[in-house]
Protein backbone atom coordinates (compact mmCIF):
# COMPACT_ATOMS: atom_id res chain seq x y z
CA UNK A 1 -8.53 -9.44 4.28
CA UNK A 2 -7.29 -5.99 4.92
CA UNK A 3 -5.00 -4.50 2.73
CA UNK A 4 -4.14 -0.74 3.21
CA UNK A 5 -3.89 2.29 0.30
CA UNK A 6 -1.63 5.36 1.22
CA UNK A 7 -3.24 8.27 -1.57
CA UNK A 8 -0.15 10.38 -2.71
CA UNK A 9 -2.51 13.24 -0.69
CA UNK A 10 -4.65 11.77 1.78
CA UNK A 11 -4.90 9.75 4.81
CA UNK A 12 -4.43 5.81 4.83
CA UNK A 13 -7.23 4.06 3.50
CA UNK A 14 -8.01 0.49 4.72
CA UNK A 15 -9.81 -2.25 2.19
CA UNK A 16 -11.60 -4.79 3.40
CA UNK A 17 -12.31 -7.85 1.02
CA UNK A 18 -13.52 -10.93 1.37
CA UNK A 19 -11.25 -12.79 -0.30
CA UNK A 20 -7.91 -12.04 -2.41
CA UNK A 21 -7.99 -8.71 -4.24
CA UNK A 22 -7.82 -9.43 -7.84
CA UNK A 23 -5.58 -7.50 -10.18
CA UNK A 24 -8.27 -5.08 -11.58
CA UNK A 25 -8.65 -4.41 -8.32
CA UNK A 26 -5.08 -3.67 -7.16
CA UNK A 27 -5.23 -1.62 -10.72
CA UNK A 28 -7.81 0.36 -9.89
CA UNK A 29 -6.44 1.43 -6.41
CA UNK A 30 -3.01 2.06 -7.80
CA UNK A 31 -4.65 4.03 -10.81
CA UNK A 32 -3.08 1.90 -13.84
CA UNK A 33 -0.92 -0.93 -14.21
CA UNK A 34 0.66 -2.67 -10.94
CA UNK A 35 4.52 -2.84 -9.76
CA UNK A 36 5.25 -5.04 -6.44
CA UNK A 37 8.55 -3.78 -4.21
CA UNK A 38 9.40 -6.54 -1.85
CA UNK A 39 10.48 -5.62 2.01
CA UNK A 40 10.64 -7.76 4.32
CA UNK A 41 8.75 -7.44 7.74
CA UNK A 42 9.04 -8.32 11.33
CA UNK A 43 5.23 -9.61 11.09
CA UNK A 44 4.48 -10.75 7.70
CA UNK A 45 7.60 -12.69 6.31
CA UNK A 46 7.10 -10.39 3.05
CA UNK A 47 5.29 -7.30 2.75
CA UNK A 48 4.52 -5.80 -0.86
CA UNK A 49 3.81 -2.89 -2.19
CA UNK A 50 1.68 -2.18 -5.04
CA UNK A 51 2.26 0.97 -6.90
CA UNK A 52 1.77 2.07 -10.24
CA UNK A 53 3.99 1.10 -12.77
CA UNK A 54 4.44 4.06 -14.60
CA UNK A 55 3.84 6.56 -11.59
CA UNK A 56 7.18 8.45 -12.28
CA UNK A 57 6.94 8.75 -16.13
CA UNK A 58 3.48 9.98 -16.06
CA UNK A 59 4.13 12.57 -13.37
CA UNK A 60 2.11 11.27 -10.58
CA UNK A 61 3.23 13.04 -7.30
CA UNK A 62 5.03 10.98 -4.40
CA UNK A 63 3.07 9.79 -1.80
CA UNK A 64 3.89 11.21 1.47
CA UNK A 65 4.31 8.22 3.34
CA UNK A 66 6.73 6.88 1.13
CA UNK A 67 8.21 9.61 -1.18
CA UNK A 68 10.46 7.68 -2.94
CA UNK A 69 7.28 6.08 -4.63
CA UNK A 70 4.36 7.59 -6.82
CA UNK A 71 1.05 8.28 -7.02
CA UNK A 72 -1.05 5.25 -4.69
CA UNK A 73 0.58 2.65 -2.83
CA UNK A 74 -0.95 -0.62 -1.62
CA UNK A 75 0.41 -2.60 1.17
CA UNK A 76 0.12 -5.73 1.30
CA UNK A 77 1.96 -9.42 1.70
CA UNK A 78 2.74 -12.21 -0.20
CA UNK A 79 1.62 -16.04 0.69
CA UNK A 80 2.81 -18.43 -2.00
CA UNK A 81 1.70 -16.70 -5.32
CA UNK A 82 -0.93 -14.51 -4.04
CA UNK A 83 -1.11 -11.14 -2.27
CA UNK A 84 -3.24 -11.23 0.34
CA UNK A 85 -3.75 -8.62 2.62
CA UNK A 86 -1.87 -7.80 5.80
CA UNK A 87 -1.21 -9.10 9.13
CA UNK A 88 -3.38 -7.28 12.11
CA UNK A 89 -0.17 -6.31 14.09
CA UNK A 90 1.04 -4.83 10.68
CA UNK A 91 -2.31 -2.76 10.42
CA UNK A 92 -2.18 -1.29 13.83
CA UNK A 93 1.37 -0.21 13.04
CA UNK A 94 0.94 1.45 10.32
CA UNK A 95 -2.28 3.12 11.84
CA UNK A 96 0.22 4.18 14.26
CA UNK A 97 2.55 5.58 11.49
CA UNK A 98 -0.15 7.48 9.73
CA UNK A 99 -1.50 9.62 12.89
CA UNK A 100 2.03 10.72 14.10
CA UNK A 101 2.73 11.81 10.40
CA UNK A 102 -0.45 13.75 10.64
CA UNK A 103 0.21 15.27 13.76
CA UNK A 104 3.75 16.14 12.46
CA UNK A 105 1.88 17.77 8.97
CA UNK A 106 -0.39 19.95 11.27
């Protein structure tokens, strides 16, 4: 399963897992307890992302991909209860995304 991690600073990072990422997991890549924001896809009938629940209040800078959101954000979708990762179609996009916003940032 690939799920993908947009650093408030850094390029997309994609995770690879075997099987569903567990929630120490998604804590640890988010830096601290987890939020989920639901938006709906053309691909994935619900994408998610993670984020840190307390991002704002402890001063954790926006991301750049998304700056309404702080510090880390993980993408990924929901399937019944669990959050699994993403859709290929939905990877390649976003791979997409992320080199036109750094050409635009160079």
């Amino acid at each position: 399963m690939t799920y993908l991690v947009f650093p408030p600073d850094g390029p997309m990072r994609e995770k690879h897992t075997g099987s569903l990422a567990s929630l120490s997991r998604l804590q640890g890549w988010v830096g601290g307890d987890i939020e989920a924001v639901y938006h709906q896809d053309p691909f994935d009938s619900t994408i998610v992302y993670i984020v840190n629940e307390n991002g704002h209040n402890e001063g954790m800078p926006p991301t750049r991909y998304f700056p309404r959101l702080r510090g880390p954000v993980v993408i990924c979708r929901q399937q019944g209860e669990d959050l699994v990762g993403v859709h290929p179609k939905t990877v390649r996009i976003y791979r997409m995304i992320a080199v036109l916003m750094e050409r635009a940032s160079a």
